[in-house]
N, C-alpha and C. Protein backbone atom coordinates (compact mmCIF):
# COMPACT_ATOMS: atom_id res chain seq x y z
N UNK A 1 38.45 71.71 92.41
CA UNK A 1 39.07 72.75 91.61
C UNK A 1 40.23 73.35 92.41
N UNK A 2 41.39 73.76 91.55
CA UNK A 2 42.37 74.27 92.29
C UNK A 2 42.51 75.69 91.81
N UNK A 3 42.62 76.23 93.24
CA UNK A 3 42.72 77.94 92.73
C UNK A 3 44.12 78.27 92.83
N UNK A 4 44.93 80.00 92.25
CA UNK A 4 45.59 80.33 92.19
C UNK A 4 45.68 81.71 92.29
N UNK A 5 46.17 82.04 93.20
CA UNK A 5 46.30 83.75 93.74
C UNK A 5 47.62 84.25 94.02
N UNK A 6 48.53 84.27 92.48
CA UNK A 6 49.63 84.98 92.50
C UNK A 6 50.41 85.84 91.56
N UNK A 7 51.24 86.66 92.28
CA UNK A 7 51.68 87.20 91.30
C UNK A 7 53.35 87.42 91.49
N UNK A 8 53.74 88.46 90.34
CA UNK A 8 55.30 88.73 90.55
C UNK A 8 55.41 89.68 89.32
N UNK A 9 56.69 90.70 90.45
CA UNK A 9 56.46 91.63 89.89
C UNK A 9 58.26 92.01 90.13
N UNK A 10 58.67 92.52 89.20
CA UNK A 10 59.99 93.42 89.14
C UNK A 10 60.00 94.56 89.12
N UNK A 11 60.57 95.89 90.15
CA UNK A 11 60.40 96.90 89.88
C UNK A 11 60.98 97.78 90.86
N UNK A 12 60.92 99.08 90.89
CA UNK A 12 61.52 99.78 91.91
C UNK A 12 60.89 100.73 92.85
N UNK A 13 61.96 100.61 94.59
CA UNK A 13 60.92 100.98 95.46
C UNK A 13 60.72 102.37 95.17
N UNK A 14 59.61 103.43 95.61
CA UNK A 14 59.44 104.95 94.59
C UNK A 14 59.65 105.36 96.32
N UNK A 15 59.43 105.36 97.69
CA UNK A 15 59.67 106.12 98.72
C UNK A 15 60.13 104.52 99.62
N UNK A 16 60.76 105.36 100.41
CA UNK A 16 61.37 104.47 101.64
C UNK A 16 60.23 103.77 102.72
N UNK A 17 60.77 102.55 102.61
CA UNK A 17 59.83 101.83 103.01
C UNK A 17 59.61 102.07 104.43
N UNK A 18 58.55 101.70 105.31
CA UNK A 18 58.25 102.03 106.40
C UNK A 18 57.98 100.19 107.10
N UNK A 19 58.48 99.90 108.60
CA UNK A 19 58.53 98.82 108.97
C UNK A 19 57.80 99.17 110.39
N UNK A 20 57.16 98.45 110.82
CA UNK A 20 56.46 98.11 111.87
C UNK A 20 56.35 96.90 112.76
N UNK A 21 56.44 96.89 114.17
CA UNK A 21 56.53 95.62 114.97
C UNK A 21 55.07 95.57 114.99
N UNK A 22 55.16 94.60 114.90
CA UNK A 22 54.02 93.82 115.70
C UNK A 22 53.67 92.42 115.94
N UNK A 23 53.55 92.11 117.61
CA UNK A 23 53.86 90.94 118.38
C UNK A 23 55.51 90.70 118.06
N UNK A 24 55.67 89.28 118.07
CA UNK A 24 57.20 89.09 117.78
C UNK A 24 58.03 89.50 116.68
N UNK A 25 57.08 89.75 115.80
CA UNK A 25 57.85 90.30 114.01
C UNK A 25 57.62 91.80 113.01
N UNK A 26 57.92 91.67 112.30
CA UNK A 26 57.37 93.10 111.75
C UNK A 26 56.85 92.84 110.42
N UNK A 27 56.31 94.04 109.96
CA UNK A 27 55.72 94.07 108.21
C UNK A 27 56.36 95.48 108.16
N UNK A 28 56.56 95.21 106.96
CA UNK A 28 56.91 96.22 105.86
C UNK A 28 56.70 96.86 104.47
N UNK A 29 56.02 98.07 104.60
CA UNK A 29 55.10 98.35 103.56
C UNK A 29 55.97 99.10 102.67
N UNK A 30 55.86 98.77 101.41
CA UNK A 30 56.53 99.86 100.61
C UNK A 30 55.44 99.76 99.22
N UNK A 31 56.44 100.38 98.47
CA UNK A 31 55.45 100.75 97.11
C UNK A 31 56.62 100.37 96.11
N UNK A 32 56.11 99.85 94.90
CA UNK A 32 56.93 99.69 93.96
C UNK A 32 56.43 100.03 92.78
N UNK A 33 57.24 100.91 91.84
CA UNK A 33 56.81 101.34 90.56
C UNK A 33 57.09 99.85 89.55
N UNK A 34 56.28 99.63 88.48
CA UNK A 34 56.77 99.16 87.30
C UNK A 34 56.46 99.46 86.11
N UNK A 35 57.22 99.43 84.83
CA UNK A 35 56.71 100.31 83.79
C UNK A 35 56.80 98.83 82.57
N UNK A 36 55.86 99.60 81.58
CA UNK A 36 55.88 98.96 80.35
C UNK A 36 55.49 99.14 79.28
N UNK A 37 56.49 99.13 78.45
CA UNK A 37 56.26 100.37 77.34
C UNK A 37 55.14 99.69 76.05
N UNK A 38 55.19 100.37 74.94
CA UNK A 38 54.22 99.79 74.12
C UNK A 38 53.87 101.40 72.79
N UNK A 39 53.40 100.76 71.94
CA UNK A 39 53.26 101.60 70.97
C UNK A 39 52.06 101.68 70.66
N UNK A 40 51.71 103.10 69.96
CA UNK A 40 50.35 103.79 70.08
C UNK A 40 49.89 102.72 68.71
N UNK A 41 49.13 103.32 68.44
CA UNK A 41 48.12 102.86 66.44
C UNK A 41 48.96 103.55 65.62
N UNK A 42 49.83 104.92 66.38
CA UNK A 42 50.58 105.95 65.26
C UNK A 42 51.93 105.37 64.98
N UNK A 43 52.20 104.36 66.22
CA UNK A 43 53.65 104.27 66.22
C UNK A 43 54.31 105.05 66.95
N UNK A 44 53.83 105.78 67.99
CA UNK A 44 54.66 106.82 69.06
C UNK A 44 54.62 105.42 70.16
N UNK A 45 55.84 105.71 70.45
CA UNK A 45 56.66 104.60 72.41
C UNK A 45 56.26 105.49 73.26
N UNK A 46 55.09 104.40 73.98
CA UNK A 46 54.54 105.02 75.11
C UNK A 46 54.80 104.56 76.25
N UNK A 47 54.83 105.04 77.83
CA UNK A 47 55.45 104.04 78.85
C UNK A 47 54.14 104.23 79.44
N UNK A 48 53.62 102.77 80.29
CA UNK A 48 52.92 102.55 81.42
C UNK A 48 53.40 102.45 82.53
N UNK A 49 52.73 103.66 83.21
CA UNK A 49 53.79 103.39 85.26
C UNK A 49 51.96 102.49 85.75
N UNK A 50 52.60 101.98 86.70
CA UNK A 50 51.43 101.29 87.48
C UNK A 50 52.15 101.09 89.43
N UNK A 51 51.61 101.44 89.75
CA UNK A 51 52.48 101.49 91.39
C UNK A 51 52.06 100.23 92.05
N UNK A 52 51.93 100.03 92.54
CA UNK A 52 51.85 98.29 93.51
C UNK A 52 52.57 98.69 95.18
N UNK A 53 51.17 98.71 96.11
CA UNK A 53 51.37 98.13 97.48
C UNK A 53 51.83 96.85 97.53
N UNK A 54 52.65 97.32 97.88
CA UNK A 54 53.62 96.19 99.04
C UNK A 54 53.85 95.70 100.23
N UNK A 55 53.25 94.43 100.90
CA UNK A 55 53.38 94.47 101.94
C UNK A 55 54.38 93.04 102.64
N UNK A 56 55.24 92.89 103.48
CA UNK A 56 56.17 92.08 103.72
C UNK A 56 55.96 91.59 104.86
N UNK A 57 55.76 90.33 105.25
CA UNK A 57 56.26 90.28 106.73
C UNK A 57 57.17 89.52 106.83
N UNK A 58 57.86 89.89 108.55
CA UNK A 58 58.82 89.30 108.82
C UNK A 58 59.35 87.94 107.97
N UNK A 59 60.24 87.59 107.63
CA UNK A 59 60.22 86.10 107.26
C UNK A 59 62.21 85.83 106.63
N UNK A 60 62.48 84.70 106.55
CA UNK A 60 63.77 84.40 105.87
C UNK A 60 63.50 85.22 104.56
N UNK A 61 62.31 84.57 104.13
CA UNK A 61 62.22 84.44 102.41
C UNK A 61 62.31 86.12 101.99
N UNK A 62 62.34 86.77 103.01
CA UNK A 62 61.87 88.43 102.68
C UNK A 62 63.01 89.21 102.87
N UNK A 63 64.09 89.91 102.19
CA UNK A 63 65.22 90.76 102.72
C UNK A 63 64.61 91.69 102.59
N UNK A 64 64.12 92.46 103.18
CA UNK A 64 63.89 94.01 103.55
C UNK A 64 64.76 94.83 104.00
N UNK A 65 65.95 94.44 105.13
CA UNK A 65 66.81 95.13 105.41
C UNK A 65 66.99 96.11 104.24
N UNK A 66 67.78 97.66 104.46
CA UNK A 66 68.44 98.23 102.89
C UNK A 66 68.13 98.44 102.10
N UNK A 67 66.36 98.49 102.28
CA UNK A 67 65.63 98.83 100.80
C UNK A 67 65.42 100.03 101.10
N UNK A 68 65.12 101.34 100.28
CA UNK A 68 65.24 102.71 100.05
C UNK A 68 64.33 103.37 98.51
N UNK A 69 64.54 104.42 98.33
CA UNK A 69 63.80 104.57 97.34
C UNK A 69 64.65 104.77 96.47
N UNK A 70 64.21 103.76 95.51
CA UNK A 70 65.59 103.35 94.17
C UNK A 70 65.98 102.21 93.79
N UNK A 71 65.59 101.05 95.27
CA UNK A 71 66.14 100.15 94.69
C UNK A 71 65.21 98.93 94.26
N UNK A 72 66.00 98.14 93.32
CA UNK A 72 65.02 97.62 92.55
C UNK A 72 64.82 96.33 93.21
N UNK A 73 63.31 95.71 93.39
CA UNK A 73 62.96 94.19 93.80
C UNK A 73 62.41 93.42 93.01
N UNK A 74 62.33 92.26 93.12
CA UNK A 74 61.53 91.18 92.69
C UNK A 74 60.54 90.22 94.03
N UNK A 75 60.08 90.71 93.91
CA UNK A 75 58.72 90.43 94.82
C UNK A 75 57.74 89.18 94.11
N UNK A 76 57.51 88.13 94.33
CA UNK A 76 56.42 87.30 94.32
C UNK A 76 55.08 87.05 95.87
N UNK A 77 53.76 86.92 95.62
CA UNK A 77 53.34 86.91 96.39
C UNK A 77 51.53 86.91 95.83
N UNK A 78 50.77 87.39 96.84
CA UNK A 78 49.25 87.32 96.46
C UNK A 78 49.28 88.55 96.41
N UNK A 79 47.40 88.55 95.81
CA UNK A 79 46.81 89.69 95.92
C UNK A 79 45.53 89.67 96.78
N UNK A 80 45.65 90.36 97.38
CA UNK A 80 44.61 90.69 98.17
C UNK A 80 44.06 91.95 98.64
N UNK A 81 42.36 91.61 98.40
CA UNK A 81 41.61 93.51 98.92
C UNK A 81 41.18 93.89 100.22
N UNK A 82 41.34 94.55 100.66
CA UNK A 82 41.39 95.36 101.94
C UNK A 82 40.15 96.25 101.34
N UNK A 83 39.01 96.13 102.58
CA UNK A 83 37.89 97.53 102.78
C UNK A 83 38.21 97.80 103.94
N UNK A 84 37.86 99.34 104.29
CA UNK A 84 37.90 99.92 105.58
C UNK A 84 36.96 100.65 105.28
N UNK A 85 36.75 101.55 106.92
CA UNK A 85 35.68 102.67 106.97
C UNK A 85 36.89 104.00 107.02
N UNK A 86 36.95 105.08 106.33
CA UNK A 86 37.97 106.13 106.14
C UNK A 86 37.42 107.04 107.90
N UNK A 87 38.16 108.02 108.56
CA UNK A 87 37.56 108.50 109.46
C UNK A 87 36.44 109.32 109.14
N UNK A 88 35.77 109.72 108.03
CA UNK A 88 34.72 110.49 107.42
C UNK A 88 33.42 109.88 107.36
N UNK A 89 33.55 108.47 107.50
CA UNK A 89 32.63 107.29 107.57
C UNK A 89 32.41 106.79 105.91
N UNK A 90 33.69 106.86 105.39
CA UNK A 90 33.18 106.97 103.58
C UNK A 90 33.92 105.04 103.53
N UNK A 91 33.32 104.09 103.04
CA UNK A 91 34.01 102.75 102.38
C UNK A 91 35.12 103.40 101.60
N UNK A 92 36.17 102.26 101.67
CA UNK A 92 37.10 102.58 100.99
C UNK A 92 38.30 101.34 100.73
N UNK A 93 38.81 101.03 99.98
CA UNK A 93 39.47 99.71 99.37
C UNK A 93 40.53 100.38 98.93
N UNK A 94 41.73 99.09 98.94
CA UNK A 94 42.69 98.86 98.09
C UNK A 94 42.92 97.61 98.15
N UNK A 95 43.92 97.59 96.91
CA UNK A 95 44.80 95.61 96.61
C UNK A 95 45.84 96.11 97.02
N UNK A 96 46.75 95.12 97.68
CA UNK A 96 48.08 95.34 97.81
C UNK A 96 48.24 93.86 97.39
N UNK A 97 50.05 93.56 97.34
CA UNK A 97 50.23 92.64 97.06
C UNK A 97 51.27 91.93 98.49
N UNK A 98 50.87 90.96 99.23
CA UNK A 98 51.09 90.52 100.14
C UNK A 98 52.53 89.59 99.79
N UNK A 99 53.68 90.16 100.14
CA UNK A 99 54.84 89.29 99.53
C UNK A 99 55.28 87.85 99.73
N UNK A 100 55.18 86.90 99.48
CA UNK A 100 55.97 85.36 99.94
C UNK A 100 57.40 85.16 99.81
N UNK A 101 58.17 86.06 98.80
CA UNK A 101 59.18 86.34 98.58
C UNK A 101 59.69 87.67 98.25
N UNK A 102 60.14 88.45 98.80
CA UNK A 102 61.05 89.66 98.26
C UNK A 102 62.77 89.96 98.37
N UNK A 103 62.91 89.96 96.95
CA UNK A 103 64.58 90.53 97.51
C UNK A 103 65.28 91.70 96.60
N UNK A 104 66.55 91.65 96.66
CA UNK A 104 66.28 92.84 96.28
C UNK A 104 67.59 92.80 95.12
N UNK A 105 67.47 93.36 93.61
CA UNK A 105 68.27 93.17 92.57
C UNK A 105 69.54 94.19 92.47
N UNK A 106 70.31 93.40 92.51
CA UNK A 106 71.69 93.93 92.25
C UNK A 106 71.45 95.22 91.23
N UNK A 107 72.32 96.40 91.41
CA UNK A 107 72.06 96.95 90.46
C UNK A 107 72.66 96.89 89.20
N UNK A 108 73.56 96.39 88.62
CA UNK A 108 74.11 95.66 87.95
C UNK A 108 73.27 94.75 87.07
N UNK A 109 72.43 94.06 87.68
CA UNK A 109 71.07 92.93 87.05
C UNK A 109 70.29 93.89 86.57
N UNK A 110 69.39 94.88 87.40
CA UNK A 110 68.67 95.64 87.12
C UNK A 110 68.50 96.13 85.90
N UNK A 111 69.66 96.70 85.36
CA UNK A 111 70.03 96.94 83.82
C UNK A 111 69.14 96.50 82.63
């Protein structure tokens, strides 16, 4: 059986991303909003925000340089869950989405 663990997502960064070394390269975490609208049973336009961890590492395939809060990416990559112990001793999870590709859309495209 062949599995498949991916996704892609268009959308924009909501705070400035934060980058970190570690060993020879870095990761870079940001957050990206995406929305999608849709109509009620009444017929009222409703928007869905949904936020998405982001996480980058070093790589060609990844421009991170110049990203800020505003600008818009296209990110492909996995998903994957993270547990930890919080310092309170409480379990605690999230998904982020681990990037294979990120770059970043003209604003012009964006449109």
């Amino acid at each position: 059986m062949e599995y498949l663990n991916r996704v892609e997502i268009k959308g924009t960064v909501t705070h400035d991303p934060k980058t970190f070394s570690v060993g020879d390269g870095s990761v870079t975490r940001l957050t990206v909003r995406t929305e999608e609208g849709y109509r009620t049973k009444g017929g009222e336009l409703r928007c869905e925000t949904t936020w998405h961890n982001v996480t980058a590492w070093s790589s060609p395939l990844n421009h991170t340089e110049g990203l800020r809060n505003g600008t818009h990416v296209h990110v492909i990559g996995r998903l994957r869950n993270t547990r930890y112990k919080a310092a309170d001793g409480t379990e605690r999870s999230f998904v982020e989405i681990v990037a294979q590709k990120l770059s970043v859309i003209p604003d012009e495209e964006a449109k």
